[in-house]
Protein backbone atom coordinates (compact mmCIF):
# COMPACT_ATOMS: atom_id res chain seq x y z
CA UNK A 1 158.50 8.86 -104.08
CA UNK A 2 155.28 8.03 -105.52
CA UNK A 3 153.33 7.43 -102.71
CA UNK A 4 154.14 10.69 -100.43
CA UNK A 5 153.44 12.26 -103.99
CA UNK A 6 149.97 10.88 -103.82
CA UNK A 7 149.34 11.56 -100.18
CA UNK A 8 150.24 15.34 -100.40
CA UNK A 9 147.67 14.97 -103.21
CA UNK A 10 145.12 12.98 -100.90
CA UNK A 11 145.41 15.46 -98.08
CA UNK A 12 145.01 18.55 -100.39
CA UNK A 13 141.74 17.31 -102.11
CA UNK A 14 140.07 15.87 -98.97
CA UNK A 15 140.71 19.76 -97.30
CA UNK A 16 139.45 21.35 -100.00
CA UNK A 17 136.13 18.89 -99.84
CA UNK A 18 136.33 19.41 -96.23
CA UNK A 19 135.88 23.44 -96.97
CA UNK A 20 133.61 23.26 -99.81
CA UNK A 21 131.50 21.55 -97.53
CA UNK A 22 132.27 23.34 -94.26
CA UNK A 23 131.69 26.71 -95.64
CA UNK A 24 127.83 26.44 -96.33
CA UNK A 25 126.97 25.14 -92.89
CA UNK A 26 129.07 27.94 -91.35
CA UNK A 27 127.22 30.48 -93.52
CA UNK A 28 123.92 29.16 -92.89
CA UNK A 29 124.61 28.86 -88.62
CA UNK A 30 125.68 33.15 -88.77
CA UNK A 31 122.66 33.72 -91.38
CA UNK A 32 120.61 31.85 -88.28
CA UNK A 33 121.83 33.86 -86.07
CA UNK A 34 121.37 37.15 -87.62
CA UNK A 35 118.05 36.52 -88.10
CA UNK A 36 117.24 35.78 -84.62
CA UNK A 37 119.03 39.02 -83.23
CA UNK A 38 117.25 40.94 -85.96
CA UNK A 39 113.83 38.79 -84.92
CA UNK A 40 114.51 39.72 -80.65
CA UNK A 41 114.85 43.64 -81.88
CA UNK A 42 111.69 43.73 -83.73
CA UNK A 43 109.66 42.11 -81.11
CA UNK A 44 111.71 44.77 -78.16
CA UNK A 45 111.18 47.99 -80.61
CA UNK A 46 107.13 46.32 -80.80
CA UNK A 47 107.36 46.47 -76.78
CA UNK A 48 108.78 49.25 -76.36
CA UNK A 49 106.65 51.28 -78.89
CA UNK A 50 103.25 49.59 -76.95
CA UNK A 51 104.76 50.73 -73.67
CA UNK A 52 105.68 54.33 -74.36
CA UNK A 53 102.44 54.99 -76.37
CA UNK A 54 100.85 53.87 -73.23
CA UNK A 55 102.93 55.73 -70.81
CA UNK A 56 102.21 59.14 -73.23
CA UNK A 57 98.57 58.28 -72.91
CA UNK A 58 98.45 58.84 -69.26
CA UNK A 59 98.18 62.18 -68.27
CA UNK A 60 98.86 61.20 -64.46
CA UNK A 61 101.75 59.66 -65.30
CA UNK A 62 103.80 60.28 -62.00
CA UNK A 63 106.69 62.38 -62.25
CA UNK A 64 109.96 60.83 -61.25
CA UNK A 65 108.48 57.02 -61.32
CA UNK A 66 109.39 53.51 -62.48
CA UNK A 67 107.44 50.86 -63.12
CA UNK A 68 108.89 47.03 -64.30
CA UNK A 69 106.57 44.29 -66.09
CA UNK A 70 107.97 41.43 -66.42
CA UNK A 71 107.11 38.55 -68.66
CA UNK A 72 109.11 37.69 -71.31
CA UNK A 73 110.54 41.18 -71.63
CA UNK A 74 111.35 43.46 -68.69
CA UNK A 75 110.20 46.83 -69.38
CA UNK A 76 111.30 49.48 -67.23
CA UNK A 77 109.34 53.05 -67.64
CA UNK A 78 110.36 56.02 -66.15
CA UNK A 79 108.78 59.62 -66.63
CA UNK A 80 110.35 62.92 -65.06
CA UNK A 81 108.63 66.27 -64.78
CA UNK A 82 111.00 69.18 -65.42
CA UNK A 83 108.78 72.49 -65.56
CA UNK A 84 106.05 71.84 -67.93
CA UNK A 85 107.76 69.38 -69.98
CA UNK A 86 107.50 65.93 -69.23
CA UNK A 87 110.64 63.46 -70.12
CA UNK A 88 109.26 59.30 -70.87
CA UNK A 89 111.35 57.06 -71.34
CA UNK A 90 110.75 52.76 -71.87
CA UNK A 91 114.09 50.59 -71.24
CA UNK A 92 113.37 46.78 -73.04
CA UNK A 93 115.68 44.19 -71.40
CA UNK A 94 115.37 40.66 -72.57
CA UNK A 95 114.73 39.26 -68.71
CA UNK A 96 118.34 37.84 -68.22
CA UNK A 97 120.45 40.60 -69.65
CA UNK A 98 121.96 43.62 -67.67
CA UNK A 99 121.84 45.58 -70.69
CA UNK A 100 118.68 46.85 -72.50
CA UNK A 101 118.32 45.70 -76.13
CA UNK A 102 116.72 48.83 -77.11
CA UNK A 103 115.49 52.63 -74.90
CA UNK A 104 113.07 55.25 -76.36
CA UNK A 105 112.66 58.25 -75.32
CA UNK A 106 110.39 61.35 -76.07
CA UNK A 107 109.06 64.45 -74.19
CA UNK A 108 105.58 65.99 -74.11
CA UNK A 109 104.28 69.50 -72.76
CA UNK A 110 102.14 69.31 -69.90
CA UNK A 111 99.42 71.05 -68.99
């Protein structure tokens, strides 16, 4: 009776080492990972921001174009003429993904 005494005992201390140890690492892999997401956003918004200031800067920016540089990023512009207001838009992708990590968007009045 003892011994299966003492086992139960065993088994319940080594899991709760195994946790207190477990725990930490687990936390710091997700802080990791947050910090890299957070890190790729930055560095799109910083693209994005470059591109679009650079698209508004044209004033012969085509209506109703796209244009795609690719690199690390794939950056996608588009600009649409409606009237005398002109729609630009910059779509970051990271070059893999289907999805864009992050899209601005603003208008300007033209001429």
């Amino acid at each position: 009776m003892d011994d299966a005494g003492s086992t139960l005992v065993e088994a319940v201390v080594a899991v709760s080492l195994l946790i207190v140890v477990l725990t930490p690492m687990i936390g710091a892999f997700a802080y990791q990972a947050g910090q890299h997401r957070s890190e790729r956003l930055t560095l799109a918004l910083a693209v994005g921001r470059r591109q679009l200031e650079a698209l508004a800067a044209m004033p012969e920016a085509a209506p109703d174009s796209a244009s795609t540089f690719k690199g690390r990023w794939r950056v996608v512009s588009t600009a649409r003429r409606d009237g005398r207001l002109m729609a630009l838009a910059v779509a970051v992708y990271d070059d893999p993904a289907p999805t864009p990590i992050v899209t601005l968007q603003t208008h300007r009045f033209v001429p």
